[in-house]
PDB file of N, CA and C in Angstrom:
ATOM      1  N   UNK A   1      -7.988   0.792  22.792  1.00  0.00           N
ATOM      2  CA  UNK A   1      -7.272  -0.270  22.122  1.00  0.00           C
ATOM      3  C   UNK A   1      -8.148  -0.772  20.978  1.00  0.00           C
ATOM      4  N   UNK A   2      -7.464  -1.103  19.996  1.00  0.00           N
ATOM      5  CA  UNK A   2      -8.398  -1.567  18.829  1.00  0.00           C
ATOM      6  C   UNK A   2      -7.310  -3.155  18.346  1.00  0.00           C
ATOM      7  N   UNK A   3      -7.826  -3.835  17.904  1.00  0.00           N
ATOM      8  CA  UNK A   3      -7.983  -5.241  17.704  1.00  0.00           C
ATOM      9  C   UNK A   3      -8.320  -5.721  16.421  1.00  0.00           C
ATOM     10  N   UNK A   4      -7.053  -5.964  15.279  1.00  0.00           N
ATOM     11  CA  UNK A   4      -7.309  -6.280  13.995  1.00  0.00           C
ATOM     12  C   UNK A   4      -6.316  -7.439  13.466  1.00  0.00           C
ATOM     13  N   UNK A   5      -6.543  -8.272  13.183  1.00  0.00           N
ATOM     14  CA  UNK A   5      -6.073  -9.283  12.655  1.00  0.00           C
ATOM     15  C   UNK A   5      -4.851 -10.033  13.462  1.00  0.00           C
ATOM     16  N   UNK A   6      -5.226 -10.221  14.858  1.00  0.00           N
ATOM     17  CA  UNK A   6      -4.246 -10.160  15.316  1.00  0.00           C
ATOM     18  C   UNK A   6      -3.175  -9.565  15.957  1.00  0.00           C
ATOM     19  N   UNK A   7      -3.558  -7.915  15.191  1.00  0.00           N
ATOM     20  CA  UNK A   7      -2.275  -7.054  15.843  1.00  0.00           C
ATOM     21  C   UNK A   7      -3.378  -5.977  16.717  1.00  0.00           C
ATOM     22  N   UNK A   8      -2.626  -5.627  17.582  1.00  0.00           N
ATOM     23  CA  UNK A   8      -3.249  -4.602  18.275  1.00  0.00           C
ATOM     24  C   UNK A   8      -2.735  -3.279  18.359  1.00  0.00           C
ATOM     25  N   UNK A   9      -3.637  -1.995  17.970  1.00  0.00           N
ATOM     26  CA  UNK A   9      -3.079  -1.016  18.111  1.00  0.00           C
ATOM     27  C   UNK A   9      -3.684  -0.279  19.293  1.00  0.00           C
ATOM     28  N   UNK A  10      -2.860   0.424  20.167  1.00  0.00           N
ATOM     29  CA  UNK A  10      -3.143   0.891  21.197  1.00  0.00           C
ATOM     30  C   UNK A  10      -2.551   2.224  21.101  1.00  0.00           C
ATOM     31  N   UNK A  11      -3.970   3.455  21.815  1.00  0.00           N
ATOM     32  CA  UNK A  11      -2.829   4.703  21.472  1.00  0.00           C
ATOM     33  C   UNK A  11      -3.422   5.354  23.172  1.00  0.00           C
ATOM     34  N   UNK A  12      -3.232   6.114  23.978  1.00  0.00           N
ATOM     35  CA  UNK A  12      -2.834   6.797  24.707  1.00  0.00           C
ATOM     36  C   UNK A  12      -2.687   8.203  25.246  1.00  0.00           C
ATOM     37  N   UNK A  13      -3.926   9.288  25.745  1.00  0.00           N
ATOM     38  CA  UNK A  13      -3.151  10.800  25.627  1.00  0.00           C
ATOM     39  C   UNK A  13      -3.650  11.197  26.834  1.00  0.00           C
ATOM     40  N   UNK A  14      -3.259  12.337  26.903  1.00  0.00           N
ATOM     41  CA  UNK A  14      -3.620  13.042  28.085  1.00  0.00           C
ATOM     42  C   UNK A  14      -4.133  14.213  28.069  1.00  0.00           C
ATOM     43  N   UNK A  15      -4.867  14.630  28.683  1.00  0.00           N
ATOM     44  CA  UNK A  15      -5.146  16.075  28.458  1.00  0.00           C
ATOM     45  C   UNK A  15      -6.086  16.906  29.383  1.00  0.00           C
ATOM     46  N   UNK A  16      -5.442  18.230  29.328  1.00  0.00           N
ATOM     47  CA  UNK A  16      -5.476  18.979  30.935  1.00  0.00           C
ATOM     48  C   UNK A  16      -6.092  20.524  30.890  1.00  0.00           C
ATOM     49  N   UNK A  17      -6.814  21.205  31.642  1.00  0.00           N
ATOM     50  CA  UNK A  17      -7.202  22.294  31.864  1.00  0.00           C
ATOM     51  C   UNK A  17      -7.628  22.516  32.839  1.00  0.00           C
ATOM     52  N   UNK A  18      -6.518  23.420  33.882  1.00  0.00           N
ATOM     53  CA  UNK A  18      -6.506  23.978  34.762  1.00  0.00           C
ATOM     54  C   UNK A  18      -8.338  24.614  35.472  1.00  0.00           C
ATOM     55  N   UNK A  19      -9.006  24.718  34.389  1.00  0.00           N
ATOM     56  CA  UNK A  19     -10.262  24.925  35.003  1.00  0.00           C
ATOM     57  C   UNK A  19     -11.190  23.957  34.677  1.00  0.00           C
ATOM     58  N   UNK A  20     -10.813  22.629  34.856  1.00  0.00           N
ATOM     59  CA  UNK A  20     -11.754  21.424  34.253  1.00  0.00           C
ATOM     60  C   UNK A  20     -12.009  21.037  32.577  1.00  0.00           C
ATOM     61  N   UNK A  21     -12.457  19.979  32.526  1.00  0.00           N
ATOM     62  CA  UNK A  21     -12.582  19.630  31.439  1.00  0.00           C
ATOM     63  C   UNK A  21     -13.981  19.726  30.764  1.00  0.00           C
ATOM     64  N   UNK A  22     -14.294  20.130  30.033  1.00  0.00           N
ATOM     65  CA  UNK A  22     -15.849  20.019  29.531  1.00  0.00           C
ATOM     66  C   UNK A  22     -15.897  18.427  28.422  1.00  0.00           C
ATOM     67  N   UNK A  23     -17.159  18.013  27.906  1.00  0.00           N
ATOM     68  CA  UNK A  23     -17.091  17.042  27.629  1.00  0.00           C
ATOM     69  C   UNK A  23     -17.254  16.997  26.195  1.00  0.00           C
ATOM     70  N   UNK A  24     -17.117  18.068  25.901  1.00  0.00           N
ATOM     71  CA  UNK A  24     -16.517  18.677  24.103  1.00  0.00           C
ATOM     72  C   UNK A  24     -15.157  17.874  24.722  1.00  0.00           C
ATOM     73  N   UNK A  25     -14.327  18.631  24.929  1.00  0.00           N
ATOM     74  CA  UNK A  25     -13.089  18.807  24.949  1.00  0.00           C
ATOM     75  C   UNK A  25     -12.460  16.962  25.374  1.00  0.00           C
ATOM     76  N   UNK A  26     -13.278  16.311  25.857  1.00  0.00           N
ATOM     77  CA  UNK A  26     -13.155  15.008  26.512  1.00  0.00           C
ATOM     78  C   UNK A  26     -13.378  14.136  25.314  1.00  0.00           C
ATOM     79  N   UNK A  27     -14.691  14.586  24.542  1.00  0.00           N
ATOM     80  CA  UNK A  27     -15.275  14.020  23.350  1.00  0.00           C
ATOM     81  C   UNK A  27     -14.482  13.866  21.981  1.00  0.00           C
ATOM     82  N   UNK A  28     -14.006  15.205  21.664  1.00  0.00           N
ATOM     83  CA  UNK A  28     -12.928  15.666  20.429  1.00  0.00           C
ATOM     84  C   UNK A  28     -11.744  14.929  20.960  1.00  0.00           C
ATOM     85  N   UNK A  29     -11.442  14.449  21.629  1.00  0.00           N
ATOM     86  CA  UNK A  29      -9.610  13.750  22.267  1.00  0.00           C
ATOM     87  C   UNK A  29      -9.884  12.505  21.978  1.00  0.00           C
ATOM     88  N   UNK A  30     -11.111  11.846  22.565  1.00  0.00           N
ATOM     89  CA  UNK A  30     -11.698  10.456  22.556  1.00  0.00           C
ATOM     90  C   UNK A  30     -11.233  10.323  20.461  1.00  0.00           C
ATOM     91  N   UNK A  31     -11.901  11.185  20.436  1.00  0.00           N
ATOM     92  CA  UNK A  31     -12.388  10.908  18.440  1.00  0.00           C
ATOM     93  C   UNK A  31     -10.486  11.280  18.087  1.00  0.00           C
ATOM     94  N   UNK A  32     -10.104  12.111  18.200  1.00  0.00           N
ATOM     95  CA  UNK A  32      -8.884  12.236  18.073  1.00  0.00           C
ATOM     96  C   UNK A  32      -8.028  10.740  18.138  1.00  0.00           C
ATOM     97  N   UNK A  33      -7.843  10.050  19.066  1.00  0.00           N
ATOM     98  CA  UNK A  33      -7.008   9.032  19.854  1.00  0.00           C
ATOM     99  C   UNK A  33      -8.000   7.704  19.058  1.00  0.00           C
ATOM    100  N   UNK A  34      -9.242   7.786  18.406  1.00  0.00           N
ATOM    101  CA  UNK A  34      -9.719   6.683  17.449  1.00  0.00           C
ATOM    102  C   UNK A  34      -8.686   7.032  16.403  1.00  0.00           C
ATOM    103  N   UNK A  35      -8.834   7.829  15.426  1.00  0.00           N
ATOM    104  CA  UNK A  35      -8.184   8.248  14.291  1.00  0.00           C
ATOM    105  C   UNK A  35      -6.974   7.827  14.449  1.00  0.00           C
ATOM    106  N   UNK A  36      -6.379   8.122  15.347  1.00  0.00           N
ATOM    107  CA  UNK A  36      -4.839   7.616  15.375  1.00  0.00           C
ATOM    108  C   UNK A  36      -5.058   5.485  15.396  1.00  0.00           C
ATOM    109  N   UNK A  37      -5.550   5.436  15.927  1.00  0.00           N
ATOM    110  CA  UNK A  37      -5.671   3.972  15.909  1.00  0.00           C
ATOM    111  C   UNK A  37      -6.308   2.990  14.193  1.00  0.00           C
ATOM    112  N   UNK A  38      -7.436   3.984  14.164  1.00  0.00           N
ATOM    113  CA  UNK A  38      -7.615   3.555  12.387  1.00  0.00           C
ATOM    114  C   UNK A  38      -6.758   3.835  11.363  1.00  0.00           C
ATOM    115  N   UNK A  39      -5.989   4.919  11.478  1.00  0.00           N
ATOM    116  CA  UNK A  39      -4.815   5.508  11.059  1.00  0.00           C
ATOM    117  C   UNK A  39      -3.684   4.099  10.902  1.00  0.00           C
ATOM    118  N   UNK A  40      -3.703   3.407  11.951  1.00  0.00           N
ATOM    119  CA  UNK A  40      -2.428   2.383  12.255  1.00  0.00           C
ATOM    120  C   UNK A  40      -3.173   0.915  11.424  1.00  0.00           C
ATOM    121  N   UNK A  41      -3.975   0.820  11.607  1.00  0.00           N
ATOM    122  CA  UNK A  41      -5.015  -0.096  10.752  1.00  0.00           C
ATOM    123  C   UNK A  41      -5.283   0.219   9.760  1.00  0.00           C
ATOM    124  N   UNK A  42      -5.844   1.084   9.226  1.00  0.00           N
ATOM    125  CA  UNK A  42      -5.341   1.195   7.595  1.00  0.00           C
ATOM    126  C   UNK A  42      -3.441   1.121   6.795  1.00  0.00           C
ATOM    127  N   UNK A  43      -2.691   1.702   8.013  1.00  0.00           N
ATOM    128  CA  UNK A  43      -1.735   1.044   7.277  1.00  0.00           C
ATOM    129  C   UNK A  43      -1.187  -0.058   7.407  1.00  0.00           C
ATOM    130  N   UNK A  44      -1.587  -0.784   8.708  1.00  0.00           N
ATOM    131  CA  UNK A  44      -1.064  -2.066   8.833  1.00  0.00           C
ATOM    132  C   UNK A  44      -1.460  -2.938   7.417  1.00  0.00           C
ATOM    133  N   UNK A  45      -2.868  -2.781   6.835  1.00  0.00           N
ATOM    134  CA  UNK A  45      -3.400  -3.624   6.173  1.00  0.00           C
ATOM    135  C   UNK A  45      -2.709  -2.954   4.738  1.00  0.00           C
ATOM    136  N   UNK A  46      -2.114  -1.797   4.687  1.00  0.00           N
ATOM    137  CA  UNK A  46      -1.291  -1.583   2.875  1.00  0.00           C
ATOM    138  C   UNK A  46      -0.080  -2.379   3.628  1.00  0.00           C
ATOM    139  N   UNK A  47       0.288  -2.250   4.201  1.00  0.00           N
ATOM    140  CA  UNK A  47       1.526  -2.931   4.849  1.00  0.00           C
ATOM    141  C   UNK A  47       1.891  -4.815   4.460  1.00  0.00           C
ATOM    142  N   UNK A  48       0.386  -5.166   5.125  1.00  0.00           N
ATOM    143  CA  UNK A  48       0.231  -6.648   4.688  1.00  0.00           C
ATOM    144  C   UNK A  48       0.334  -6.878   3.252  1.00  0.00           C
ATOM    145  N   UNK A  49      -0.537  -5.824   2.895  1.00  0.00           N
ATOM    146  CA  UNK A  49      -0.965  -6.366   1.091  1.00  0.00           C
ATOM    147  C   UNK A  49       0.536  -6.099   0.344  1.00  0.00           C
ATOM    148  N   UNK A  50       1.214  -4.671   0.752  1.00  0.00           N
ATOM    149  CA  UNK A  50       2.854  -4.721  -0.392  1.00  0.00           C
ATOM    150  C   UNK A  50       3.310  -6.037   0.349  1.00  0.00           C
ATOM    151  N   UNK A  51       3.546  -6.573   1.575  1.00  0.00           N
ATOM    152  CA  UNK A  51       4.069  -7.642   1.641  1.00  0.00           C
ATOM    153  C   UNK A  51       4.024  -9.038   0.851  1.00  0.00           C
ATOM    154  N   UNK A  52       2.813  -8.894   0.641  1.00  0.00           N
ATOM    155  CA  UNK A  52       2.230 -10.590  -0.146  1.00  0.00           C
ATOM    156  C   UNK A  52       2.825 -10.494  -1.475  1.00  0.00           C
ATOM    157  N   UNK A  53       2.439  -8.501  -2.052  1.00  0.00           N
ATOM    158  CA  UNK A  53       3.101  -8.529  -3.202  1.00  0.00           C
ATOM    159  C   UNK A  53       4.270  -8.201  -3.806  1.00  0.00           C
ATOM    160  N   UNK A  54       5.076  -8.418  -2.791  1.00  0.00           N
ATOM    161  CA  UNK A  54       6.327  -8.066  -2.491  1.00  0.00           C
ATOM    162  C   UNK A  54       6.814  -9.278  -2.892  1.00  0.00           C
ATOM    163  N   UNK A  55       6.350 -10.626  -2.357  1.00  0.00           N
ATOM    164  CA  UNK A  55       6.704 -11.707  -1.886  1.00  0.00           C
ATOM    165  C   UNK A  55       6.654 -12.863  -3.385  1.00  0.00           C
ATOM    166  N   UNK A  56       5.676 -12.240  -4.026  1.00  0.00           N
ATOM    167  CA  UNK A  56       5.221 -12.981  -5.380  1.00  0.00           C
ATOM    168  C   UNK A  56       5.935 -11.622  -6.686  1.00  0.00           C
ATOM    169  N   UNK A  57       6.387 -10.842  -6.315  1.00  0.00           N
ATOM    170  CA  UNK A  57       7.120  -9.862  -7.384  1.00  0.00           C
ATOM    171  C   UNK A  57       8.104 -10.672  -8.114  1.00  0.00           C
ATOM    172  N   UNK A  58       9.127 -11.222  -7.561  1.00  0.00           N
ATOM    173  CA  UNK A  58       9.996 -11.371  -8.656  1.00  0.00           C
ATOM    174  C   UNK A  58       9.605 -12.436  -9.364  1.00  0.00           C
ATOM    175  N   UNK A  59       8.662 -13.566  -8.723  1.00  0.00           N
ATOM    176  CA  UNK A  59       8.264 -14.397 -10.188  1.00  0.00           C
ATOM    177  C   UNK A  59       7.714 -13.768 -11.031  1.00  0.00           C
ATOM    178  N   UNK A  60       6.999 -12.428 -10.771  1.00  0.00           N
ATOM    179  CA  UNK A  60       6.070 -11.888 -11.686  1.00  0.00           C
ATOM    180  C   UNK A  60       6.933 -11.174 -12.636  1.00  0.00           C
ATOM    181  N   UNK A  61       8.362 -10.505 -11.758  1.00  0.00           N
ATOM    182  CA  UNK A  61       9.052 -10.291 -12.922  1.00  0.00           C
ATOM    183  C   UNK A  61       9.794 -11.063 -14.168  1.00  0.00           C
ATOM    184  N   UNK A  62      10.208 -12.477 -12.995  1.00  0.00           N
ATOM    185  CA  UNK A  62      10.550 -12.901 -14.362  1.00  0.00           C
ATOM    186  C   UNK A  62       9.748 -13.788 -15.584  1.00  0.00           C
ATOM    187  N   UNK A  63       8.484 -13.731 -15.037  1.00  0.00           N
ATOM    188  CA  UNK A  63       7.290 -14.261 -15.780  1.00  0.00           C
ATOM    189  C   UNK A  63       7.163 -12.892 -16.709  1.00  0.00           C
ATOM    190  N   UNK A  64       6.989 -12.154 -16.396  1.00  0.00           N
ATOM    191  CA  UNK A  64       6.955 -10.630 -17.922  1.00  0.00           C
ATOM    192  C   UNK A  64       8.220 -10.582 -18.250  1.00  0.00           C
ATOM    193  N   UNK A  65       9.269 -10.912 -18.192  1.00  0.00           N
ATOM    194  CA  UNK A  65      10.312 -11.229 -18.978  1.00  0.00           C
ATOM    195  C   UNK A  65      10.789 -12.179 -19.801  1.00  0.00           C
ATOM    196  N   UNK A  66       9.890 -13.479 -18.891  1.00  0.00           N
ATOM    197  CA  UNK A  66      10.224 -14.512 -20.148  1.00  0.00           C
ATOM    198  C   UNK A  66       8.868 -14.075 -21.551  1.00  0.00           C
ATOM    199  N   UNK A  67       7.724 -13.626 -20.829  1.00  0.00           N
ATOM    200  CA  UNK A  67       6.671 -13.872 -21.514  1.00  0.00           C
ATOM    201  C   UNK A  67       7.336 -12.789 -22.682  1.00  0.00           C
ATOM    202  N   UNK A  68       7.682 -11.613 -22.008  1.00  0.00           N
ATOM    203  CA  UNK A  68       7.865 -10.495 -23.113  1.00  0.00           C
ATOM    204  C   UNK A  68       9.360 -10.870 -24.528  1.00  0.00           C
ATOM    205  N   UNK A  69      10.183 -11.596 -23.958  1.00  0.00           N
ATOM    206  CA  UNK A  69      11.403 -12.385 -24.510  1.00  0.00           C
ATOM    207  C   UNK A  69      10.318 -13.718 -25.790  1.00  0.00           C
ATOM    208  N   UNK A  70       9.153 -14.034 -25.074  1.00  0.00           N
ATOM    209  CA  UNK A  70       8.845 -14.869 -25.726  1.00  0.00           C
ATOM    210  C   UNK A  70       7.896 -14.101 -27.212  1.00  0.00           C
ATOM    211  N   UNK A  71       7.613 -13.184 -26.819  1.00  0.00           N
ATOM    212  CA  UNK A  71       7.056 -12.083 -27.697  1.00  0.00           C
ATOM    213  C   UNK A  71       8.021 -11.664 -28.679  1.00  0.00           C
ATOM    214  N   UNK A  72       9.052 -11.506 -28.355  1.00  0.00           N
ATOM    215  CA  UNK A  72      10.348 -10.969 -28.868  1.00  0.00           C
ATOM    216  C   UNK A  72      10.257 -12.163 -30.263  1.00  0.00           C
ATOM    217  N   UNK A  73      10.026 -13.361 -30.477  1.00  0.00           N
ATOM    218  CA  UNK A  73      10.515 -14.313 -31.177  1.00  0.00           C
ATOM    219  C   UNK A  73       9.514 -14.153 -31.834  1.00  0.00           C
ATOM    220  N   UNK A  74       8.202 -13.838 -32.150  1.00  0.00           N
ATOM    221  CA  UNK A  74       7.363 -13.968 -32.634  1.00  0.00           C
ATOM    222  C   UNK A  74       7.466 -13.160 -33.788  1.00  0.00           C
ATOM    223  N   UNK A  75       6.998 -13.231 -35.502  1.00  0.00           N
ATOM    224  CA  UNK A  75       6.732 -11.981 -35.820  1.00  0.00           C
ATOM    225  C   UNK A  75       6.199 -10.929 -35.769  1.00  0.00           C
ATOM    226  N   UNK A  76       6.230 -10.124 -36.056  1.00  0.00           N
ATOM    227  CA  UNK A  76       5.183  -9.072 -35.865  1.00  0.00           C
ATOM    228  C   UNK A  76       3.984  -8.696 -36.228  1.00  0.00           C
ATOM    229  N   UNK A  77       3.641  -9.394 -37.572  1.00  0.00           N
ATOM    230  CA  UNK A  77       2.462  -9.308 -37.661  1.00  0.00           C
ATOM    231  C   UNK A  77       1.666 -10.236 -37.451  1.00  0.00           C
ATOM    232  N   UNK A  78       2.282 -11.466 -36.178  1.00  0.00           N
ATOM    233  CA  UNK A  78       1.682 -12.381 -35.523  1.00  0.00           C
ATOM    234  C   UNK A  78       1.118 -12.338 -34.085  1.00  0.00           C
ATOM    235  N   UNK A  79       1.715 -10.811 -33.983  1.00  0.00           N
ATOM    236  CA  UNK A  79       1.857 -10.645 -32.591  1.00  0.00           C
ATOM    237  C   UNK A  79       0.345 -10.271 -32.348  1.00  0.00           C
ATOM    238  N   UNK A  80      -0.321  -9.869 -30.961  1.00  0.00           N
ATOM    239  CA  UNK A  80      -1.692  -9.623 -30.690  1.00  0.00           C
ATOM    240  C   UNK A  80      -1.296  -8.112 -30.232  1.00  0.00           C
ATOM    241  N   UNK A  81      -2.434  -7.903 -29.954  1.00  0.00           N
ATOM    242  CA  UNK A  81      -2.215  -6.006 -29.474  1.00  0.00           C
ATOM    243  C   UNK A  81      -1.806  -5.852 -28.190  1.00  0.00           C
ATOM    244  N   UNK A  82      -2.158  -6.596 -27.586  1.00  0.00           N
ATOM    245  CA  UNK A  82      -2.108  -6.972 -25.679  1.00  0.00           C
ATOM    246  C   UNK A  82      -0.486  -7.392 -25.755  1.00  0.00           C
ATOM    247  N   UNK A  83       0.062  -8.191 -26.959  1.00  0.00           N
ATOM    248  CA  UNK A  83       1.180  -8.891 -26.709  1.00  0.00           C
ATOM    249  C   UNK A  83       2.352  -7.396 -27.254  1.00  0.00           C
ATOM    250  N   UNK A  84       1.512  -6.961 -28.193  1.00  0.00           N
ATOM    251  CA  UNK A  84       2.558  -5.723 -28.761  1.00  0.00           C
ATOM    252  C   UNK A  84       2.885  -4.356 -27.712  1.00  0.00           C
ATOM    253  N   UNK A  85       1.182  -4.342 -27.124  1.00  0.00           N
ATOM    254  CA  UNK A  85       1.885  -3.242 -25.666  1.00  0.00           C
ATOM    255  C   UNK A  85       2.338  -3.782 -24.851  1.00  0.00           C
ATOM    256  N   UNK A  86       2.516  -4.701 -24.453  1.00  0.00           N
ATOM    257  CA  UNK A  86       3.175  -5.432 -23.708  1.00  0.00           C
ATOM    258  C   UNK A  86       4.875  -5.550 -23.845  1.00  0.00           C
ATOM    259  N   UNK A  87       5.423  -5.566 -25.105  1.00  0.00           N
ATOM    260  CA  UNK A  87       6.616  -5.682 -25.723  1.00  0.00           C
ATOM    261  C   UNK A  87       6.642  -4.222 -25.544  1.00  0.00           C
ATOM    262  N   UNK A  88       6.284  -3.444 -25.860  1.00  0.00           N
ATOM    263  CA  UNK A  88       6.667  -1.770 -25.479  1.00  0.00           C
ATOM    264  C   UNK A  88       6.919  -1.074 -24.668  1.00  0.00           C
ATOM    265  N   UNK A  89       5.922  -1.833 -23.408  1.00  0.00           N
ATOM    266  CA  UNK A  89       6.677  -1.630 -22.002  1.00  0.00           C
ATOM    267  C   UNK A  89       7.611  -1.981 -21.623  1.00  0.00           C
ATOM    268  N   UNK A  90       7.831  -3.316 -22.277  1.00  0.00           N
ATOM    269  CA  UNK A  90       9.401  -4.023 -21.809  1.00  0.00           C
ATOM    270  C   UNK A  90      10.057  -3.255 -22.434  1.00  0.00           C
ATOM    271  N   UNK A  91      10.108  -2.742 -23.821  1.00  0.00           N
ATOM    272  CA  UNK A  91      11.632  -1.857 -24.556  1.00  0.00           C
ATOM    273  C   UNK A  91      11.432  -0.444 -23.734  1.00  0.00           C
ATOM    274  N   UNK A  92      10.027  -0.049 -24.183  1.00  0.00           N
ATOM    275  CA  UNK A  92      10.482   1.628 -23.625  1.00  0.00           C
ATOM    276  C   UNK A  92      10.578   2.431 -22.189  1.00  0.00           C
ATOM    277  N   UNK A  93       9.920   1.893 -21.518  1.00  0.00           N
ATOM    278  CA  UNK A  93      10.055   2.186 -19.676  1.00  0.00           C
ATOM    279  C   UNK A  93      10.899   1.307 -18.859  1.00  0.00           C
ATOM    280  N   UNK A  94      10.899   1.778 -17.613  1.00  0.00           N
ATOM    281  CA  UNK A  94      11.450   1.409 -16.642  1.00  0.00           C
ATOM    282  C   UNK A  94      10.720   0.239 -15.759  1.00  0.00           C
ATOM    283  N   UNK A  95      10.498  -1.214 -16.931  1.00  0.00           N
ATOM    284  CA  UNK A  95       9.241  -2.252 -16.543  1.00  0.00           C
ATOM    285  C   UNK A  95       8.938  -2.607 -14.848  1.00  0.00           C
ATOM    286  N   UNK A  96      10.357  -3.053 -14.691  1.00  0.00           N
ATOM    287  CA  UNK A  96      10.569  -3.060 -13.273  1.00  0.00           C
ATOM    288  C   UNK A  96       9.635  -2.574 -12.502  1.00  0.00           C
ATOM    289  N   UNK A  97       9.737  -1.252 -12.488  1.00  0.00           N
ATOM    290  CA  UNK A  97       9.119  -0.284 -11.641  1.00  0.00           C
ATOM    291  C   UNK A  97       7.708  -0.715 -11.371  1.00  0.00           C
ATOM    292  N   UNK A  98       7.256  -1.495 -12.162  1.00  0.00           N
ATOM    293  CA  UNK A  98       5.495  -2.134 -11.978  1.00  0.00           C
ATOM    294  C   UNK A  98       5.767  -3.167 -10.931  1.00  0.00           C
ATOM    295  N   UNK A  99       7.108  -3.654 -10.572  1.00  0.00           N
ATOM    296  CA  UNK A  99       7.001  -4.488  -9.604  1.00  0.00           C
ATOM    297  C   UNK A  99       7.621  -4.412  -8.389  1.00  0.00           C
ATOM    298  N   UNK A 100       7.808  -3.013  -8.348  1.00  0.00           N
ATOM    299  CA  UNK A 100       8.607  -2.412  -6.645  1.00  0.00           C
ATOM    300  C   UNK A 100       6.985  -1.971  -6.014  1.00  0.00           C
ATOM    301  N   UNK A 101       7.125  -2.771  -5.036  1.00  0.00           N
ATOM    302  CA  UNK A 101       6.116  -2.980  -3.684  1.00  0.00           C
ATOM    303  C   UNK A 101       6.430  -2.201  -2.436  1.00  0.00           C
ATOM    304  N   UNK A 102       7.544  -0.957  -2.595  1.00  0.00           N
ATOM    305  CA  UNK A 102       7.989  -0.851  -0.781  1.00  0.00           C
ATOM    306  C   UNK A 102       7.044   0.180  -0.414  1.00  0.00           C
ATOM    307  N   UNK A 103       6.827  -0.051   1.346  1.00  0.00           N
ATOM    308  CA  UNK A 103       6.316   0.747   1.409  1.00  0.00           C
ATOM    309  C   UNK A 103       6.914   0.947   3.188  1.00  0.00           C
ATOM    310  N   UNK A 104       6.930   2.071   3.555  1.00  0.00           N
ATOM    311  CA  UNK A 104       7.145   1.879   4.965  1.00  0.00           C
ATOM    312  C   UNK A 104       5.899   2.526   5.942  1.00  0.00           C
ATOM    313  N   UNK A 105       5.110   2.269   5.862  1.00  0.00           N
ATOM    314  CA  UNK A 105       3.926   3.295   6.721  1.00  0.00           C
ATOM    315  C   UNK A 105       3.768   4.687   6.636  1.00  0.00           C
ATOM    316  N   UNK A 106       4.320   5.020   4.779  1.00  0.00           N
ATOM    317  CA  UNK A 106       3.979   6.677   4.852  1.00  0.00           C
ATOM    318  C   UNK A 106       2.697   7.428   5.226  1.00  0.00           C
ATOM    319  N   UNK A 107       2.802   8.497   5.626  1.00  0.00           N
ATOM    320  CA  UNK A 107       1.700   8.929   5.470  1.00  0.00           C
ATOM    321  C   UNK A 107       0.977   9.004   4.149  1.00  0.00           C
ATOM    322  N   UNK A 108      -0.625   9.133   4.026  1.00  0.00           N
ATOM    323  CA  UNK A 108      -0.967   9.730   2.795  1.00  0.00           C
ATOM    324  C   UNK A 108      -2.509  10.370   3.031  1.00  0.00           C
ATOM    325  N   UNK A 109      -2.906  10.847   2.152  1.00  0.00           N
ATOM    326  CA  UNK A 109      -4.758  11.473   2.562  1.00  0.00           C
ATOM    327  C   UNK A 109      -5.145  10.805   2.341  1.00  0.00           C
ATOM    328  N   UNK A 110      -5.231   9.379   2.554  1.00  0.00           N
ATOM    329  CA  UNK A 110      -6.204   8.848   2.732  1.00  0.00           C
ATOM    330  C   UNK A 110      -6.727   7.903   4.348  1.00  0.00           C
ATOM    331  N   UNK A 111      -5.109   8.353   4.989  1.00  0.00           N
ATOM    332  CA  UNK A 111      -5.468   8.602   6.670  1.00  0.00           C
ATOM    333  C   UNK A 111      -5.031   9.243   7.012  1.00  0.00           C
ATOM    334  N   UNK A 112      -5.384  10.799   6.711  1.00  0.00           N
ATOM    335  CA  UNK A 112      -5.269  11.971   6.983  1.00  0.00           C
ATOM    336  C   UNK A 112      -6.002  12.350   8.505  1.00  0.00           C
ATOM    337  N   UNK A 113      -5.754  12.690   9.320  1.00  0.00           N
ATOM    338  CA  UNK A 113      -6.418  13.280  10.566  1.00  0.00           C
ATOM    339  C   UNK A 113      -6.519  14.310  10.565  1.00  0.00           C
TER     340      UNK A 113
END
C-alpha cells in the first residue's frame, strides 16, 4: 500500500510455481507491484494539477480574449511584440486549444513499466 496525499493506492498479486518460489522471482513481483503503485501516483498527481487547471481555464480564456480584443483596438505600430504574437495566435490557430486541460489517466512513458 502506498500513501499520498491522502489517497491511497493499493495493488495486490499473486504468484505461483509449482516447484517453489525462489527469491528472484519473489523480489522482481515485489518491484513489479511498486511500479504499479507509483504508476497510480504519478498520475493521480497530473490528475490533480489538469484539475486546478481545468478549474481556472475559462477565466484564462476569457482573460486572452478580452486582452487579445483589447490588442485588436490598438494601432499597430503601437502594439509591443509580445502583444503582436499574441494577436496572431488569437487570429491564426485554434487559441482555445492552449486551454483544454483533459486528461483521464492515460498512459504515457513517463510511467512506463
Amino acid at each position: 500500500m502506498l500513501s499520498y496525499d491522502y489517497s491511497h493506492f493499493e495493488a495486490s498479486m499473486s504468484i505461483e510455481n509449482e516447484n517453489g518460489l525462489t527469491m528472484q522471482e519473489i523480489d522482481d513481483a515485489r518491484k513489479k507491484c511498486q511500479r504499479l503503485a507509483d504508476k497510480a501516483v504519478g498520475q493521480y498527481k497530473k490528475a490533480k494539477e489538469m484539475a486546478g487547471l481545468r478549474s481556472h481555464g475559462e477565466y484564462r480564456m476569457r482573460n486572452f480574449e478580452d486582452e487579445c480584443k483589447h490588442i485588436q483596438a490598438k494601432d499597430e505600430q503601437d502594439r509591443t511584440v509580445e502583444e503582436s504574437a499574441m494577436l496572431k495566435q488569437y487570429e491564426d490557430e485554434n487559441w482555445q486549444a492552449q486551454f483544454d486541460y483533459d486528461y483521464d489517466y492515460e498512459d504515457d512513458d513517463e510511467y512506463a513499466l
